[in-house]
N, C-alpha and C. Protein backbone atom coordinates (compact mmCIF):
# COMPACT_ATOMS: atom_id res chain seq x y z
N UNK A 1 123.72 62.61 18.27
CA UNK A 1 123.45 63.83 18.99
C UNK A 1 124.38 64.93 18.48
N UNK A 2 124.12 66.22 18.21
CA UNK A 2 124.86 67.08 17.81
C UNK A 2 125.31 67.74 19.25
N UNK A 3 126.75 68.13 18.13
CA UNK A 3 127.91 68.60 19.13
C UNK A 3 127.43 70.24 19.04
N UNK A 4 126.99 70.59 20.13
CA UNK A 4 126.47 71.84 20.21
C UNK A 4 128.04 72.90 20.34
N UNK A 5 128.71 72.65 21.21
CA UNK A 5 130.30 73.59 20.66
C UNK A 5 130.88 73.63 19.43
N UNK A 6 130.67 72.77 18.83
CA UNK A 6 131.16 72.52 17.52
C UNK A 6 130.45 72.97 16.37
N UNK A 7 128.71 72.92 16.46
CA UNK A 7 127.85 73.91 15.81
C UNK A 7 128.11 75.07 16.06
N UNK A 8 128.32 75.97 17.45
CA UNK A 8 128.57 77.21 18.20
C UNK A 8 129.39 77.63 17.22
N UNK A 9 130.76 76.98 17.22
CA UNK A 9 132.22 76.98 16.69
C UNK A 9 132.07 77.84 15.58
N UNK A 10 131.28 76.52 14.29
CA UNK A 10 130.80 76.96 13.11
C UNK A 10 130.09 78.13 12.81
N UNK A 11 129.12 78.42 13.30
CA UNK A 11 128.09 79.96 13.33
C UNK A 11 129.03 80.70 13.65
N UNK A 12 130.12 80.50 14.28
CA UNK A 12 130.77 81.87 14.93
C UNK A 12 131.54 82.56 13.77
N UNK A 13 132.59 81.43 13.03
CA UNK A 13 133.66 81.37 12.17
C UNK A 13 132.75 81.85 10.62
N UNK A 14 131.36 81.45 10.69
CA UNK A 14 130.81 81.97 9.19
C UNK A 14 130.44 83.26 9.61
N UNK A 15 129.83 83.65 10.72
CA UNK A 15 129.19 84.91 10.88
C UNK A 15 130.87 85.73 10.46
N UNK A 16 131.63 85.59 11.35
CA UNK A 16 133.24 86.80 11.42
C UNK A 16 133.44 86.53 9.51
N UNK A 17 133.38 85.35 9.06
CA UNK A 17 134.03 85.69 7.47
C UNK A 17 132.57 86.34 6.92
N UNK A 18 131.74 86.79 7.18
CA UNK A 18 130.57 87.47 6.64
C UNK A 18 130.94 88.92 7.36
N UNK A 19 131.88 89.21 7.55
CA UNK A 19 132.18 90.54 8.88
C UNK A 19 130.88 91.25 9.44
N UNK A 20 130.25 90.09 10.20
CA UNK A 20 128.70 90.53 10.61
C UNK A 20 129.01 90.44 12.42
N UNK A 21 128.42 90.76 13.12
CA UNK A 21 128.52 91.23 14.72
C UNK A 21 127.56 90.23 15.13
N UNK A 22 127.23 89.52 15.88
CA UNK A 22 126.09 89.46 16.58
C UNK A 22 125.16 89.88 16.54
N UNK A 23 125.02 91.03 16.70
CA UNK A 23 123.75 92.05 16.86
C UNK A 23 123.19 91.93 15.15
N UNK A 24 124.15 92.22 14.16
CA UNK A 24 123.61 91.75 12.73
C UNK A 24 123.09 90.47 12.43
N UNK A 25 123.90 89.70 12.89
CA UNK A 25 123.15 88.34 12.86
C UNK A 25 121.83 88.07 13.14
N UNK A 26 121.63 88.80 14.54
CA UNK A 26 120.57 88.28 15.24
C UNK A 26 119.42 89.29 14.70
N UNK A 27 119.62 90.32 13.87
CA UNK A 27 118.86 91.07 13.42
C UNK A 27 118.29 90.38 12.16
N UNK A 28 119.08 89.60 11.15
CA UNK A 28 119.00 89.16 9.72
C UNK A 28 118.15 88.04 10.47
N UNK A 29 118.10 87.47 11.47
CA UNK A 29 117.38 86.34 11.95
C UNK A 29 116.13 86.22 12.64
N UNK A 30 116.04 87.50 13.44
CA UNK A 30 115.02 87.82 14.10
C UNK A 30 114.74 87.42 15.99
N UNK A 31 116.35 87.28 16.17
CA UNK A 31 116.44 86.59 17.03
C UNK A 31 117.40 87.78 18.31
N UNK A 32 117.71 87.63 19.60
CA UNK A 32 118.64 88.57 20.34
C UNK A 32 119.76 88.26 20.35
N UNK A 33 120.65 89.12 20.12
CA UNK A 33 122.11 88.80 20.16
C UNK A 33 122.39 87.73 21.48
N UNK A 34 121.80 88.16 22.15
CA UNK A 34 122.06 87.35 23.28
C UNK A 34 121.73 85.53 23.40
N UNK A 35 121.10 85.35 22.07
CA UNK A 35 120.57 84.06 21.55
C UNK A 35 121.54 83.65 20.28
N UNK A 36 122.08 84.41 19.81
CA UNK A 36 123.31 84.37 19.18
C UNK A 36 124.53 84.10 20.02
N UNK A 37 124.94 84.61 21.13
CA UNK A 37 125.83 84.30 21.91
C UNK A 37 126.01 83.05 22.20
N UNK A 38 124.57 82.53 23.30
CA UNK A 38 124.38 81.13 23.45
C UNK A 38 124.95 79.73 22.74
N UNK A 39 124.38 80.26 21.34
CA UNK A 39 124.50 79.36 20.20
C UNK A 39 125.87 79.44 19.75
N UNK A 40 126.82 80.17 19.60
CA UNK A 40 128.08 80.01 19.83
C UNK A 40 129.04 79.63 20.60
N UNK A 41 128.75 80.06 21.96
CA UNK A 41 129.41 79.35 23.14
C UNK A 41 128.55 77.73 23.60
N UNK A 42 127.78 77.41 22.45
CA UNK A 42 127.58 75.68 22.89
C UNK A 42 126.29 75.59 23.96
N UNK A 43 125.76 76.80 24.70
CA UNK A 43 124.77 76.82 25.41
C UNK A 43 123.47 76.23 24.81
N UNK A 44 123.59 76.65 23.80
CA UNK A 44 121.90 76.54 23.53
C UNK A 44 122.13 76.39 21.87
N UNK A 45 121.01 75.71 20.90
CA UNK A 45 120.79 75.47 19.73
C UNK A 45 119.76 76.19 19.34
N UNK A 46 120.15 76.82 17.81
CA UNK A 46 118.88 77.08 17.24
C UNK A 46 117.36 76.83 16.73
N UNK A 47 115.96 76.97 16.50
CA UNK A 47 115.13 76.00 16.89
C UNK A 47 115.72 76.11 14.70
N UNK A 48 114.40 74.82 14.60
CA UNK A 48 114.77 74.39 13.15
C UNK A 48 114.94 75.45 11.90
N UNK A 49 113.98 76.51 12.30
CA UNK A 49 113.63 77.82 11.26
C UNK A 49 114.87 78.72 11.76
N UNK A 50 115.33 78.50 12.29
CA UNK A 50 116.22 79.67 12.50
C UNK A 50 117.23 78.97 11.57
N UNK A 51 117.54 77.71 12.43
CA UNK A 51 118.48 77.07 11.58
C UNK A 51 119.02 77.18 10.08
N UNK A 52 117.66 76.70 9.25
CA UNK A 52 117.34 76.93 7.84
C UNK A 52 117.70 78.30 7.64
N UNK A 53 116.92 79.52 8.43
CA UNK A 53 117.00 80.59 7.82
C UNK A 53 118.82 80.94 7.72
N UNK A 54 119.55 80.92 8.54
CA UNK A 54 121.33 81.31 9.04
C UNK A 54 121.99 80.35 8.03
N UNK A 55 121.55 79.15 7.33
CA UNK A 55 121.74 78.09 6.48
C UNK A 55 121.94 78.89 5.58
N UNK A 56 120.71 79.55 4.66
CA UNK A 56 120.52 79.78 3.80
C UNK A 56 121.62 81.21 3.89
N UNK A 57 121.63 81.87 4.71
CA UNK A 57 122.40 83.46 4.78
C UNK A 57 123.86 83.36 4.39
N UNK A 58 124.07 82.25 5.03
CA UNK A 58 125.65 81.64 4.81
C UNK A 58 126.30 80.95 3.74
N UNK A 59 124.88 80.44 2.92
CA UNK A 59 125.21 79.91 1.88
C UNK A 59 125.53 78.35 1.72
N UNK A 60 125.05 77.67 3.04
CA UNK A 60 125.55 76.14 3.41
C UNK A 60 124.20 75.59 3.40
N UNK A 61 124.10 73.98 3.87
CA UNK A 61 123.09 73.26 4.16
C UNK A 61 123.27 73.21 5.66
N UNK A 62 122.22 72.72 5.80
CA UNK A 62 122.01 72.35 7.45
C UNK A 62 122.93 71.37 7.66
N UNK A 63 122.87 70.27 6.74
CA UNK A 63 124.12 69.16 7.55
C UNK A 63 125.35 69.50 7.50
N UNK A 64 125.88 70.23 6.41
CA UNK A 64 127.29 71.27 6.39
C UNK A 64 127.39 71.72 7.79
N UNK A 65 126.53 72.74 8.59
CA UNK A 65 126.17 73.34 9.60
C UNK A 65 126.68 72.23 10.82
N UNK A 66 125.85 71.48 10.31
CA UNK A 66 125.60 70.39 12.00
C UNK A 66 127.04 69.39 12.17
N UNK A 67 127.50 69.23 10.74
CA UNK A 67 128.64 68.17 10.71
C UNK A 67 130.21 69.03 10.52
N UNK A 68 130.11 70.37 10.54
CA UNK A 68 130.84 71.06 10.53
C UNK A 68 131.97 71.01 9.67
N UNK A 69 131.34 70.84 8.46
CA UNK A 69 131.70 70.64 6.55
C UNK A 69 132.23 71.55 6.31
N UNK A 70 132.60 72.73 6.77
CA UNK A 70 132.27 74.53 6.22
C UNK A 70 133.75 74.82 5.74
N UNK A 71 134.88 74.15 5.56
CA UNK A 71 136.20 74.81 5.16
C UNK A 71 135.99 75.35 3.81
N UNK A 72 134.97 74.39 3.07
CA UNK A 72 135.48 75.05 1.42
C UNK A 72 134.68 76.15 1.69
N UNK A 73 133.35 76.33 2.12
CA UNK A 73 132.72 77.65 2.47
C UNK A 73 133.60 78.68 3.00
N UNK A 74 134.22 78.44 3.70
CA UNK A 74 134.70 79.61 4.30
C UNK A 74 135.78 79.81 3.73
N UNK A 75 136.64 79.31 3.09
CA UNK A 75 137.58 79.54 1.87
C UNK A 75 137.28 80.33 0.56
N UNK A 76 136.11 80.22 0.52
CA UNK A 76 135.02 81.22 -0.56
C UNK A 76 134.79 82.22 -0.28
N UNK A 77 134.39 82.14 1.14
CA UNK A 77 133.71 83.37 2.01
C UNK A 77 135.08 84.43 1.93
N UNK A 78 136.48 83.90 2.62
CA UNK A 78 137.26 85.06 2.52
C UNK A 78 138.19 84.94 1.45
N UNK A 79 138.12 84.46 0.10
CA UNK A 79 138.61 84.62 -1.14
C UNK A 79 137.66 85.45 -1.50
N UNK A 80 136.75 86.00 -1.30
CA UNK A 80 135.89 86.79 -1.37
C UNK A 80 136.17 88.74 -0.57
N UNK A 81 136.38 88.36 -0.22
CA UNK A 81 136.52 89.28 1.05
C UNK A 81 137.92 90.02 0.73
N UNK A 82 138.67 89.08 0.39
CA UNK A 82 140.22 89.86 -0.05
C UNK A 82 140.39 90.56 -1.36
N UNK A 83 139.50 90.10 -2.34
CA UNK A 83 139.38 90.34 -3.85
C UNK A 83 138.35 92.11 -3.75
């Protein structure tokens, strides 16, 4: 069973090293910030297409995502960001 805080966790920590808001997120996705919120605070999961689609934005796989793999990602993400 996936750890829905721990997915939340992850979306939260890639969206901030992408310096994207909520409201961007949920715009690049097609979805309401307020469905972005959810999914960060552990409330609620994304359905599968969303999933894939925020996968692909971030630059990870889905099981990266779900198993919460993402350090070397996000080590990229803001070696990126500082350069």
């Amino acid at each position: 069973m996936a750890d829905n805080l721990a997915i939340g966790s992850a979306i939260a920590q890639l969206r901030r090293a992408m310096h994207m808001t909520q409201q961007a997120l949920a715009a690049h996705l097609y979805v309401s910030h307020q469905a972005v919120s959810k999914w960060e605070h552990g409330v609620a999961l994304p359905d599968i297409m969303t999933l894939y689609s925020m996968c692909r934005l971030f630059g990870i796989t889905m099981e990266q995502l779900i198993t919460n793999d993402i350090s070397d990602r996000l080590g990229v993400m803001y070696a990126k960001a500082v350069i």
